[in-house]
C-alpha atoms as a PDB file:
ATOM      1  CA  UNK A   1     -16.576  18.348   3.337  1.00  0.00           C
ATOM      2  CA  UNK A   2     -13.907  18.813   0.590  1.00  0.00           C
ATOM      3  CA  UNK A   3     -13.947  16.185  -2.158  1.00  0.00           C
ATOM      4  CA  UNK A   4     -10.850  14.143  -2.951  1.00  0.00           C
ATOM      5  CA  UNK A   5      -9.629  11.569  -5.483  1.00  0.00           C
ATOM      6  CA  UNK A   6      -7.463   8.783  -4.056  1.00  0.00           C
ATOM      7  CA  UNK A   7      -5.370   6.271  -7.005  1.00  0.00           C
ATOM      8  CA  UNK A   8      -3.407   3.379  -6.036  1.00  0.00           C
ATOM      9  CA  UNK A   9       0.088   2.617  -6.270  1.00  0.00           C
ATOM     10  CA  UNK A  10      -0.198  -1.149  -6.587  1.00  0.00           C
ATOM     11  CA  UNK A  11      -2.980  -2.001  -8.832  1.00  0.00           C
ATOM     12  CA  UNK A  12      -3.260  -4.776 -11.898  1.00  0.00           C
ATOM     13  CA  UNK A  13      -5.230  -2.799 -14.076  1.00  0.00           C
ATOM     14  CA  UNK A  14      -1.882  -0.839 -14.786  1.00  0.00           C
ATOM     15  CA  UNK A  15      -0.490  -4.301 -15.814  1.00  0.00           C
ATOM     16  CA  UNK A  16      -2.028  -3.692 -19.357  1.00  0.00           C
ATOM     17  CA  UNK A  17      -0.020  -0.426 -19.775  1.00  0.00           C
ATOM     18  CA  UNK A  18       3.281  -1.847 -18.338  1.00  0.00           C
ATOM     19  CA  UNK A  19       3.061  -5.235 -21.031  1.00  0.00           C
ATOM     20  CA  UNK A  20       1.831  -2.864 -24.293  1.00  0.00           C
ATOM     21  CA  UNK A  21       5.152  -0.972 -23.643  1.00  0.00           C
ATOM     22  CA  UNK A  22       7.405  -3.914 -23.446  1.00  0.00           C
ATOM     23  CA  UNK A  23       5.641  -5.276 -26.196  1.00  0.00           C
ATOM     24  CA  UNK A  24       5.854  -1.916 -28.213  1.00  0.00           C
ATOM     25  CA  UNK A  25       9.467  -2.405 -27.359  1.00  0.00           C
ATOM     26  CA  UNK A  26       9.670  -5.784 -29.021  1.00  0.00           C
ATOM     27  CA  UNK A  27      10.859  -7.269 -25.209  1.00  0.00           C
ATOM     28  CA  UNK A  28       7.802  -9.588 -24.114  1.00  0.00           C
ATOM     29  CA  UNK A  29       4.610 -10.980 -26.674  1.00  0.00           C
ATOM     30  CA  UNK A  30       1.178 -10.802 -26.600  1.00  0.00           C
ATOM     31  CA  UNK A  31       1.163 -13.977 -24.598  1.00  0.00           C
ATOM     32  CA  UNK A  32       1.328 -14.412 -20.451  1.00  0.00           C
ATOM     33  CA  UNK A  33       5.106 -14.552 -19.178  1.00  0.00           C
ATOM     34  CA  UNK A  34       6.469 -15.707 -15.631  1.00  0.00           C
ATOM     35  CA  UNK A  35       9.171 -14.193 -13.935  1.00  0.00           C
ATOM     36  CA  UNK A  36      11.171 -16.921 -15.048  1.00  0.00           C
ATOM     37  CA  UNK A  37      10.876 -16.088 -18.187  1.00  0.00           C
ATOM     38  CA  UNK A  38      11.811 -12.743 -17.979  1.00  0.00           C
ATOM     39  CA  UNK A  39      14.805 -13.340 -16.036  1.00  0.00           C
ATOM     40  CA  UNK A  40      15.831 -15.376 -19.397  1.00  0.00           C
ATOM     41  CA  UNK A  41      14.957 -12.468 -21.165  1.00  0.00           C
ATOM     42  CA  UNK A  42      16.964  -9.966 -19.546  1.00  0.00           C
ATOM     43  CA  UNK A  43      20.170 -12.684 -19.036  1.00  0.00           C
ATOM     44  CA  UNK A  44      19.517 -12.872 -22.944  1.00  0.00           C
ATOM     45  CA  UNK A  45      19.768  -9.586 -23.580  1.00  0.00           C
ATOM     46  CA  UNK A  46      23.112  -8.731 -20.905  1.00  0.00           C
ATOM     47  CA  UNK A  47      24.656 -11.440 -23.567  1.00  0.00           C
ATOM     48  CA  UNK A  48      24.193  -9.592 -26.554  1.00  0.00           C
ATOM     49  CA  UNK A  49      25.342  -6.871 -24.525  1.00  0.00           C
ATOM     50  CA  UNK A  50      21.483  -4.992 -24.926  1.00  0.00           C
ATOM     51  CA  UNK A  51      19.848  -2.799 -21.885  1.00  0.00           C
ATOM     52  CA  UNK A  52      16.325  -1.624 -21.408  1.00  0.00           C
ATOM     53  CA  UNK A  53      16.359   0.495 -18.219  1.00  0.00           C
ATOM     54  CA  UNK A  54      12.149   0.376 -17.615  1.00  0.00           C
ATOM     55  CA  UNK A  55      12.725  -3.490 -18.392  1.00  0.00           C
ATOM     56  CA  UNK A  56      15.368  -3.763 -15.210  1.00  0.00           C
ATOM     57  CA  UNK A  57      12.751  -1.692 -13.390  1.00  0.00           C
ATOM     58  CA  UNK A  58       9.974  -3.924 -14.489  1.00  0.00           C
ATOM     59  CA  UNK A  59      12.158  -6.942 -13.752  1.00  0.00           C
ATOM     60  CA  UNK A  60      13.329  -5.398 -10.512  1.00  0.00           C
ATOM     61  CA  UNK A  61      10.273  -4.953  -9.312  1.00  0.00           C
ATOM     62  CA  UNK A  62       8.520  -8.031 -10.519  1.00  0.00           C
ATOM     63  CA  UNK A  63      11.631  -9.961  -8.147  1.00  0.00           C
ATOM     64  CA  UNK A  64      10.215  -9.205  -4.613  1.00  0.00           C
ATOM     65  CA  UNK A  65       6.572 -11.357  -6.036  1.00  0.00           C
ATOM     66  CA  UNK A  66       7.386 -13.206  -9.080  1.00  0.00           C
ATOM     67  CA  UNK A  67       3.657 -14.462  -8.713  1.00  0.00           C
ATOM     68  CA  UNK A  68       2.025 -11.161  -9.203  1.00  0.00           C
ATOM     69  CA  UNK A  69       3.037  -8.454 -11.975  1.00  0.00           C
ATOM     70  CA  UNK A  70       4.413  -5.614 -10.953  1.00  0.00           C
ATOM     71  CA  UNK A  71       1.833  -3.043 -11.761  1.00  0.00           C
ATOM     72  CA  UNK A  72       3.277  -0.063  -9.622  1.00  0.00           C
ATOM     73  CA  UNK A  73       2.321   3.527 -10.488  1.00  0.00           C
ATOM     74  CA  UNK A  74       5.533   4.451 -10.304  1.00  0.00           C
ATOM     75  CA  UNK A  75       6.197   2.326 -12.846  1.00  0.00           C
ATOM     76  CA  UNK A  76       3.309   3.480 -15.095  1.00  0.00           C
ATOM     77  CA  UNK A  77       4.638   7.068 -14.655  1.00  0.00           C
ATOM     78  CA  UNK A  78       7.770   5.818 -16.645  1.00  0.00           C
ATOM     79  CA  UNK A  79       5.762   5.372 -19.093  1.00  0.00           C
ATOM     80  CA  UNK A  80       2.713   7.502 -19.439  1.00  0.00           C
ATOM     81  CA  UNK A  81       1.971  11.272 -18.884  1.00  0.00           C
ATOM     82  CA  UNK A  82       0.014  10.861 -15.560  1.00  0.00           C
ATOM     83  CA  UNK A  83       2.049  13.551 -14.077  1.00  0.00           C
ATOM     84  CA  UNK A  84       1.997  17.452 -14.609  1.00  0.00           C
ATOM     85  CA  UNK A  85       4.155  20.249 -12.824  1.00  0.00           C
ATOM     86  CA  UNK A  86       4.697  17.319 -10.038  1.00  0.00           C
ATOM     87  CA  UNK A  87       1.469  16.729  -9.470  1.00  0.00           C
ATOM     88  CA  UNK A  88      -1.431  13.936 -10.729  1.00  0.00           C
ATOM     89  CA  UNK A  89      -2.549  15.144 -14.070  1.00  0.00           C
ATOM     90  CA  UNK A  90      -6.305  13.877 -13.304  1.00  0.00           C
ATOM     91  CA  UNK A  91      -7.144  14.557 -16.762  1.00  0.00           C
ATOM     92  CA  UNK A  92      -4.517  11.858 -18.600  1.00  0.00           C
ATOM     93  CA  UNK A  93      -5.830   9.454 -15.613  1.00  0.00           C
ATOM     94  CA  UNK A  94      -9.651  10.449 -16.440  1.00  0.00           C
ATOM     95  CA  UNK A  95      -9.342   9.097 -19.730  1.00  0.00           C
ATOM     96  CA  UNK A  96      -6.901   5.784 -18.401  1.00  0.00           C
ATOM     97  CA  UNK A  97     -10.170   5.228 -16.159  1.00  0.00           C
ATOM     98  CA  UNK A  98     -12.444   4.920 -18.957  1.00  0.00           C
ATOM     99  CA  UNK A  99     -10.204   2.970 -20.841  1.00  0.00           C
ATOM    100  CA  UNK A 100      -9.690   0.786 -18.053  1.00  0.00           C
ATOM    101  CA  UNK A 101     -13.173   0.380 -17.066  1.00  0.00           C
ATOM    102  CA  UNK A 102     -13.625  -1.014 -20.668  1.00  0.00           C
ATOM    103  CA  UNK A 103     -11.679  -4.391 -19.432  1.00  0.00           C
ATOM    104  CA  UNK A 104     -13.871  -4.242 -16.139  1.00  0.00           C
ATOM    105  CA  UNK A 105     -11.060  -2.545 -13.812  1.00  0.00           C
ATOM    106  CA  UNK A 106     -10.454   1.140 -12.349  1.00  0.00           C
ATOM    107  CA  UNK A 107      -7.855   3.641 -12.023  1.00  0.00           C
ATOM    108  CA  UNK A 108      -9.455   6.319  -9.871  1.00  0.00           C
ATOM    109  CA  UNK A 109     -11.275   5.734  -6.539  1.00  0.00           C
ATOM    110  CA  UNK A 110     -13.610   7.786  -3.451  1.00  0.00           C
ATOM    111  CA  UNK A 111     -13.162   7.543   0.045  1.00  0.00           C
ATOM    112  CA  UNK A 112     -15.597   4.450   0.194  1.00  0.00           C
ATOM    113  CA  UNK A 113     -13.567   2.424  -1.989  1.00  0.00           C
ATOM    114  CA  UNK A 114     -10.524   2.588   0.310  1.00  0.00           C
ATOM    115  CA  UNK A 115     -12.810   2.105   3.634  1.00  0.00           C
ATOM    116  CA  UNK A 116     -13.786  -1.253   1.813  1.00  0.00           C
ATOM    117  CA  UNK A 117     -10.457  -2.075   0.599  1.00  0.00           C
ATOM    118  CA  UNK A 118      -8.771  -1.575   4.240  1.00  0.00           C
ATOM    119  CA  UNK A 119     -11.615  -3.601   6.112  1.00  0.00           C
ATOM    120  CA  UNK A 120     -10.874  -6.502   3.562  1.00  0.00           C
ATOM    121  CA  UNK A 121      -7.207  -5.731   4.506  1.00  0.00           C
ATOM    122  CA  UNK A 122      -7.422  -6.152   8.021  1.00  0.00           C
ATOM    123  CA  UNK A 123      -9.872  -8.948   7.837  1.00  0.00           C
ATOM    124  CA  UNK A 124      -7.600 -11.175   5.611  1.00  0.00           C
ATOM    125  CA  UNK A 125      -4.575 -10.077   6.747  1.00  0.00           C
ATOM    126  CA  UNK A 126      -4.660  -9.815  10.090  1.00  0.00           C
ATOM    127  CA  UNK A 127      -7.986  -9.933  11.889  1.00  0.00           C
ATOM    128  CA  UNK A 128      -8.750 -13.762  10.468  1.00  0.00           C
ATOM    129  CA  UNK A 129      -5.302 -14.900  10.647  1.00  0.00           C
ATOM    130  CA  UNK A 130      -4.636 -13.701  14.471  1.00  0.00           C
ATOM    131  CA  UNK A 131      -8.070 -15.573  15.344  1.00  0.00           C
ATOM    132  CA  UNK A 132      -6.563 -18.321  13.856  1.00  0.00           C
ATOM    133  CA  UNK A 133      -3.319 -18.373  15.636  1.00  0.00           C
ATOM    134  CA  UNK A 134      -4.798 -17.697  18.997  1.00  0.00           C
ATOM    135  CA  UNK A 135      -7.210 -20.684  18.763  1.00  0.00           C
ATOM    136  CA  UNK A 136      -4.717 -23.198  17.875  1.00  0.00           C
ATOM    137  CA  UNK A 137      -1.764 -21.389  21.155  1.00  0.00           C
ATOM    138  CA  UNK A 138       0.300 -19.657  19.200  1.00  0.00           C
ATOM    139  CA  UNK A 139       3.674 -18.377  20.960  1.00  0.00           C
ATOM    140  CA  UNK A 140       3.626 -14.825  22.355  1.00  0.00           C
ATOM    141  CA  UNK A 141       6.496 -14.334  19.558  1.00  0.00           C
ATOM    142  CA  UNK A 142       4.032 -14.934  16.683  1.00  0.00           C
ATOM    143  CA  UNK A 143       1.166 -13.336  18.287  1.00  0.00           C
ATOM    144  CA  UNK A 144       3.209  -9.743  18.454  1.00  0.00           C
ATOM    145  CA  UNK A 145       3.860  -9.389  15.012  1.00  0.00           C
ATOM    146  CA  UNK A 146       0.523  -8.181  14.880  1.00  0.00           C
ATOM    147  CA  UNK A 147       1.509  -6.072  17.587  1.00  0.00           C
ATOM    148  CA  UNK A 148       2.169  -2.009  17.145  1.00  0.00           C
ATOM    149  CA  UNK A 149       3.386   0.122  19.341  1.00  0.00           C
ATOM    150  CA  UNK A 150       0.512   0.865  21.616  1.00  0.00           C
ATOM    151  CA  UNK A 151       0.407  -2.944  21.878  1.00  0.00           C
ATOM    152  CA  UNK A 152       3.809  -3.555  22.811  1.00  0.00           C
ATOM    153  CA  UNK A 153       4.045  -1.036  25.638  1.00  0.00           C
ATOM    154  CA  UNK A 154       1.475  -3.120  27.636  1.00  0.00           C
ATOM    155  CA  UNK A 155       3.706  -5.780  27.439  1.00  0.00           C
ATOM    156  CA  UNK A 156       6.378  -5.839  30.851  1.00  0.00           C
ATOM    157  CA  UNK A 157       9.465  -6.360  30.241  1.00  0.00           C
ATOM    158  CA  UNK A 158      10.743 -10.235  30.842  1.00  0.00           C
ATOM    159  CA  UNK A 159      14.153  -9.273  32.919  1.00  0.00           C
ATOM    160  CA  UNK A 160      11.579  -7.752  35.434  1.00  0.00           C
ATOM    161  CA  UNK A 161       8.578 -10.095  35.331  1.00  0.00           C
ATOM    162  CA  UNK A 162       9.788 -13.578  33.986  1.00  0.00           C
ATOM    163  CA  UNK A 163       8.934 -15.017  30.382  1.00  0.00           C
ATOM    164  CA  UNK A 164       5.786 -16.651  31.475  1.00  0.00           C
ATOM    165  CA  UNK A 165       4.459 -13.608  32.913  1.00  0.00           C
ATOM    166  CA  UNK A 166       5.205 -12.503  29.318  1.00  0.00           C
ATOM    167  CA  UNK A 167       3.655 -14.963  27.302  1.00  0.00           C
ATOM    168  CA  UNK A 168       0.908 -14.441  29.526  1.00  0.00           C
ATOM    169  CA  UNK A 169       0.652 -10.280  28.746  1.00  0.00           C
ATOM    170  CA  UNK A 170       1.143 -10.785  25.123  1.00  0.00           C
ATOM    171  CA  UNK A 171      -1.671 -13.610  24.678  1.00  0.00           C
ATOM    172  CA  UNK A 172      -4.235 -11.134  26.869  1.00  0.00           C
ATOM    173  CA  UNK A 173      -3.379  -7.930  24.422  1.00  0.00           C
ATOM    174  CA  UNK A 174      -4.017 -10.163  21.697  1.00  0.00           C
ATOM    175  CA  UNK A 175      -6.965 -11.267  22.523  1.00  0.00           C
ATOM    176  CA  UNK A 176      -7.711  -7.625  23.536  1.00  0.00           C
ATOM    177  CA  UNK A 177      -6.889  -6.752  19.814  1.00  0.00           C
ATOM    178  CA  UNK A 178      -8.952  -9.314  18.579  1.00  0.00           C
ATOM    179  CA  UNK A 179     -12.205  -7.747  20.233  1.00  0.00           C
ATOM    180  CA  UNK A 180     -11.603  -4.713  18.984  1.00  0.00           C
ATOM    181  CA  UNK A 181     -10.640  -5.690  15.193  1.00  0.00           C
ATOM    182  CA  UNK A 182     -13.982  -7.881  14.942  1.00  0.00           C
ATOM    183  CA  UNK A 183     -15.784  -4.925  15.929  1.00  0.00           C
ATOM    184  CA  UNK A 184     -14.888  -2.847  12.652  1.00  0.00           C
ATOM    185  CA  UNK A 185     -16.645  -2.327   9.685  1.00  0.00           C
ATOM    186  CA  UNK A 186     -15.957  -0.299   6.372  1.00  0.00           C
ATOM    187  CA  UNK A 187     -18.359   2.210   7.793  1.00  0.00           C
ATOM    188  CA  UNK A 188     -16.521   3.089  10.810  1.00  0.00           C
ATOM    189  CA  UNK A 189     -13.288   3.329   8.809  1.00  0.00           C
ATOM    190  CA  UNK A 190     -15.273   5.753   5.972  1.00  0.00           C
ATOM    191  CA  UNK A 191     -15.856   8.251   8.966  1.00  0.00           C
ATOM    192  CA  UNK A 192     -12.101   7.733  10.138  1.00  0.00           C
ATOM    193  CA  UNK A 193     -11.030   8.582   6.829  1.00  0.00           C
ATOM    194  CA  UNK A 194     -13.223  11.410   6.560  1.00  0.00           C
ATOM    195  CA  UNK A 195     -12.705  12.530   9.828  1.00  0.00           C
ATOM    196  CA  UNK A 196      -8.565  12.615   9.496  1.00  0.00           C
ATOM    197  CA  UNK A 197      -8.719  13.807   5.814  1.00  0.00           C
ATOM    198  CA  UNK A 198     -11.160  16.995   7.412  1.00  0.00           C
ATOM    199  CA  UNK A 199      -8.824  17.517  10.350  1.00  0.00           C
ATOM    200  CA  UNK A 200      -5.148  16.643   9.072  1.00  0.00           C
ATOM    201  CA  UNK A 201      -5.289  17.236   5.290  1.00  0.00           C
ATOM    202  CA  UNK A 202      -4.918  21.420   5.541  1.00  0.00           C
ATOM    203  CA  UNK A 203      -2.576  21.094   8.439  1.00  0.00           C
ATOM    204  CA  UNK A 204      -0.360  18.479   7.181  1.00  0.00           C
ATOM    205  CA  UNK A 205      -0.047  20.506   3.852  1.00  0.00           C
ATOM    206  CA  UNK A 206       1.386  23.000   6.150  1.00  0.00           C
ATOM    207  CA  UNK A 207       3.630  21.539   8.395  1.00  0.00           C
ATOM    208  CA  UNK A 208       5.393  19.312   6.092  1.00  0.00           C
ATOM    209  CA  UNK A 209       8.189  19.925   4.799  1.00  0.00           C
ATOM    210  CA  UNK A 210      11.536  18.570   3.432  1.00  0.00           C
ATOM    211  CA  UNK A 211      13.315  17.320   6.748  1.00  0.00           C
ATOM    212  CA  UNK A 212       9.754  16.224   8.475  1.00  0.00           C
ATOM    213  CA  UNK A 213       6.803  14.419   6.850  1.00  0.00           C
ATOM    214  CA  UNK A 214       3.555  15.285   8.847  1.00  0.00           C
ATOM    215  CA  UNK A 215       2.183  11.829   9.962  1.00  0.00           C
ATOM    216  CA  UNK A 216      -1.137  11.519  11.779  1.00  0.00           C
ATOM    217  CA  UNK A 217      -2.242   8.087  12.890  1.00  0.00           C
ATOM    218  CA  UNK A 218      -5.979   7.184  13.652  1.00  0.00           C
ATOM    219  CA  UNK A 219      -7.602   3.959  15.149  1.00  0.00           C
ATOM    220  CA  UNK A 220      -7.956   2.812  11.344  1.00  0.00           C
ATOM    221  CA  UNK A 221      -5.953   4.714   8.862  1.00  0.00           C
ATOM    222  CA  UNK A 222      -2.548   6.540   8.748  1.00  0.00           C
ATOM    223  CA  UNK A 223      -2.513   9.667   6.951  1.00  0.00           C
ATOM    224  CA  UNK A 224       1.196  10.595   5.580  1.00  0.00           C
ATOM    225  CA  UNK A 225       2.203  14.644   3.825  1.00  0.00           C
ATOM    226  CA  UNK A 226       5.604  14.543   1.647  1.00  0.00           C
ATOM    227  CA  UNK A 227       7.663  17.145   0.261  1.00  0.00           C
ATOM    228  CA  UNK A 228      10.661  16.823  -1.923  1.00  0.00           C
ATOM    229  CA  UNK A 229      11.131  20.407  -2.285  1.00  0.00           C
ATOM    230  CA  UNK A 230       9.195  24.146  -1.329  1.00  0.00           C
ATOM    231  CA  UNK A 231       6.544  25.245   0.331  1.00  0.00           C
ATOM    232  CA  UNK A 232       4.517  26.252  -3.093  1.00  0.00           C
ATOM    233  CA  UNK A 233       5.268  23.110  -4.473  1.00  0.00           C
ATOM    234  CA  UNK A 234       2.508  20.151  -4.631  1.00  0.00           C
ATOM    235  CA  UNK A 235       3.309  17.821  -1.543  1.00  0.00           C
ATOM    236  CA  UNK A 236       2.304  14.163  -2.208  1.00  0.00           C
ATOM    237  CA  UNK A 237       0.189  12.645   0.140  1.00  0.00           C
ATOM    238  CA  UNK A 238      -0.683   9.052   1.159  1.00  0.00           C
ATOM    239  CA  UNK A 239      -3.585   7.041   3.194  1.00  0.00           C
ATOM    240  CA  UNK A 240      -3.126   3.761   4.460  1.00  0.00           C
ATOM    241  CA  UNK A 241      -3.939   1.706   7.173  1.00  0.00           C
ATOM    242  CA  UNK A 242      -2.968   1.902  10.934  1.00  0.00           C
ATOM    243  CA  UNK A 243      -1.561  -1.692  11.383  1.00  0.00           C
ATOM    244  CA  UNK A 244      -0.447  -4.610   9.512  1.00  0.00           C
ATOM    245  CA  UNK A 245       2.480  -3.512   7.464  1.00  0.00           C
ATOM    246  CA  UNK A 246       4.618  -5.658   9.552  1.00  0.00           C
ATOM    247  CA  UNK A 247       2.662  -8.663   9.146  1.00  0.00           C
ATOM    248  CA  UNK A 248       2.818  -9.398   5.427  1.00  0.00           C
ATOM    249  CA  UNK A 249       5.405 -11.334   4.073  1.00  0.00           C
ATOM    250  CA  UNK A 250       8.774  -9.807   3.243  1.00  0.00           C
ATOM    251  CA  UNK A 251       8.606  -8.666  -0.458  1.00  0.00           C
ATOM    252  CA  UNK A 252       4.678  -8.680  -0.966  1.00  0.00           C
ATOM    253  CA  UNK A 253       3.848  -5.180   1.220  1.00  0.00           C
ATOM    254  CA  UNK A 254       3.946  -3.376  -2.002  1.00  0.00           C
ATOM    255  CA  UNK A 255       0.982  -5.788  -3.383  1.00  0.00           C
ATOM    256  CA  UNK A 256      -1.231  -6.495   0.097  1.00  0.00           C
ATOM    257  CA  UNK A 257      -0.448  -3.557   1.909  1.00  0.00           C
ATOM    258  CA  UNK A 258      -3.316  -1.113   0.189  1.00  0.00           C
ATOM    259  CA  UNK A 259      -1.766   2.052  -0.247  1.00  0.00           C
ATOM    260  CA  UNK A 260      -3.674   5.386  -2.076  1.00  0.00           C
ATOM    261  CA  UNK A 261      -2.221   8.682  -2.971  1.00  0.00           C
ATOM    262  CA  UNK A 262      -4.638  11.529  -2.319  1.00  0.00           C
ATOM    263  CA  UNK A 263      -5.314  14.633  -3.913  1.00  0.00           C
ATOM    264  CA  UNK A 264      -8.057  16.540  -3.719  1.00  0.00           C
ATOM    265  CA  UNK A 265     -10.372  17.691  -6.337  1.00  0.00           C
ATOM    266  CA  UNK A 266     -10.552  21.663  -6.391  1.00  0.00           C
END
């Protein structure tokens, strides 16, 4: 099997990165800031008629969670050469890795870190919380937001059935879902990751293109091909999982919703 590289584009360890520039810029301290306090900042600086555009990024960013940082790789990219000819420039993030394992954190990651880091996903996200809402009756309306679309389609339609007929489909799917959630495990999602990467990766590099993105989804993991211009040119390429996008809070996706780009090592 071909060997890939997967990095992450929400991950705190690029927090320490992010903070050294604004502090290089003489924006933020050495010290811990809130959101709050940046929003000062930045209404500060609009007075004394001063702009930092990677600041209103930062700040932008840092809006949709004021409790977490906003450590976004596309963030770090403003800042650091972790890019080449449009593509991951694995040696930069090589030597960001080390550096980063020195404070006990990672930049680079294998196929069996993501299989571990979507089965905590689902389990905390949405495979605990539906148990929850089932025991305790929850409405058929909050039980299909963990819903996709294979899930909705068993669900009638209430003009032709009646609502209680509905309430009645949606709580049996759920519990249907359920079953099968409790039934994964970080191994089973390892061999759907290796199995889509070994069937999807080549053909997605080929069918993707400007207009389409080639989008396979598994029983686990989606597997996503972009391109933002030609054929010859490096196509980016993201893994995530199958469900539970639409359950996390409006705002926080980019921080709960793991999400890896791939490339793979030649």
């Amino acid at each position: 099997m071909k060997r890939y590289v997967l990095i992450k584009e929400y991950n705190p360890a690029y927090d320490f990165w992010l903070r050294a520039h604004l502090k290089e810029k003489r924006i933020m301290g050495d010290r811990e800031y809130s959101w709050k306090e940046a929003q000062e900042i930045l209404i500060d600086m609009d007075e004394r008629g001063t702009t930092d555009e990677f600041f209103q990024s930062h700040f932008l960013a840092w809006r949709d969670h004021p409790e977490y940082p906003p450590a976004y790789l596309y963030l770090l990219r403003l800042i650091l050469p972790i890019y080449e000819n449009g593509k991951l420039d694995f040696g930069e993030l090589i030597q960001l890795d080390k550096e980063a394992k020195s404070r006990h954190q990672r930049i680079l990651f294998g196929l069996e870190d993501a299989a571990s880091d979507f089965y905590d996903f689902y389990a905390k996200v949405i495979t605990q919380p539906l148990e929850r809402d089932l025991e305790r009756g929850a409405s058929g309306r909050t039980l299909s937001n963990y819903f996709e679309f294979e899930e909705h389609g068993q669900i009638p339609a209430a003009r032709a059935v009646g609502l209680d007929t509905v309430e009645k489909a949606v709580h049996e799917v759920a519990v249907e879902l359920l079953s099968r959630l409790q039934k994964m495990t970080a191994e089973k999602i390892l061999s759907d990751i290796e199995i889509t990467l070994d069937q999807h990766y080549d053909r997605g590099m080929t069918e993707a293109t400007l207009e389409r993105t080639y989008i396979h989804t598994s029983e686990f993991v989606r597997l996503m091909i972009q391109r933002s211009s030609g054929p010859s040119d490096p196509a980016t390429v993201i893994l995530c999982p199958a469900r539970g996008h639409g359950v996390i809070r409006e705002g926080y996706e980019g921080v709960f919703y793991p999400t890896y780009y791939v490339q793979e090592m030649l």
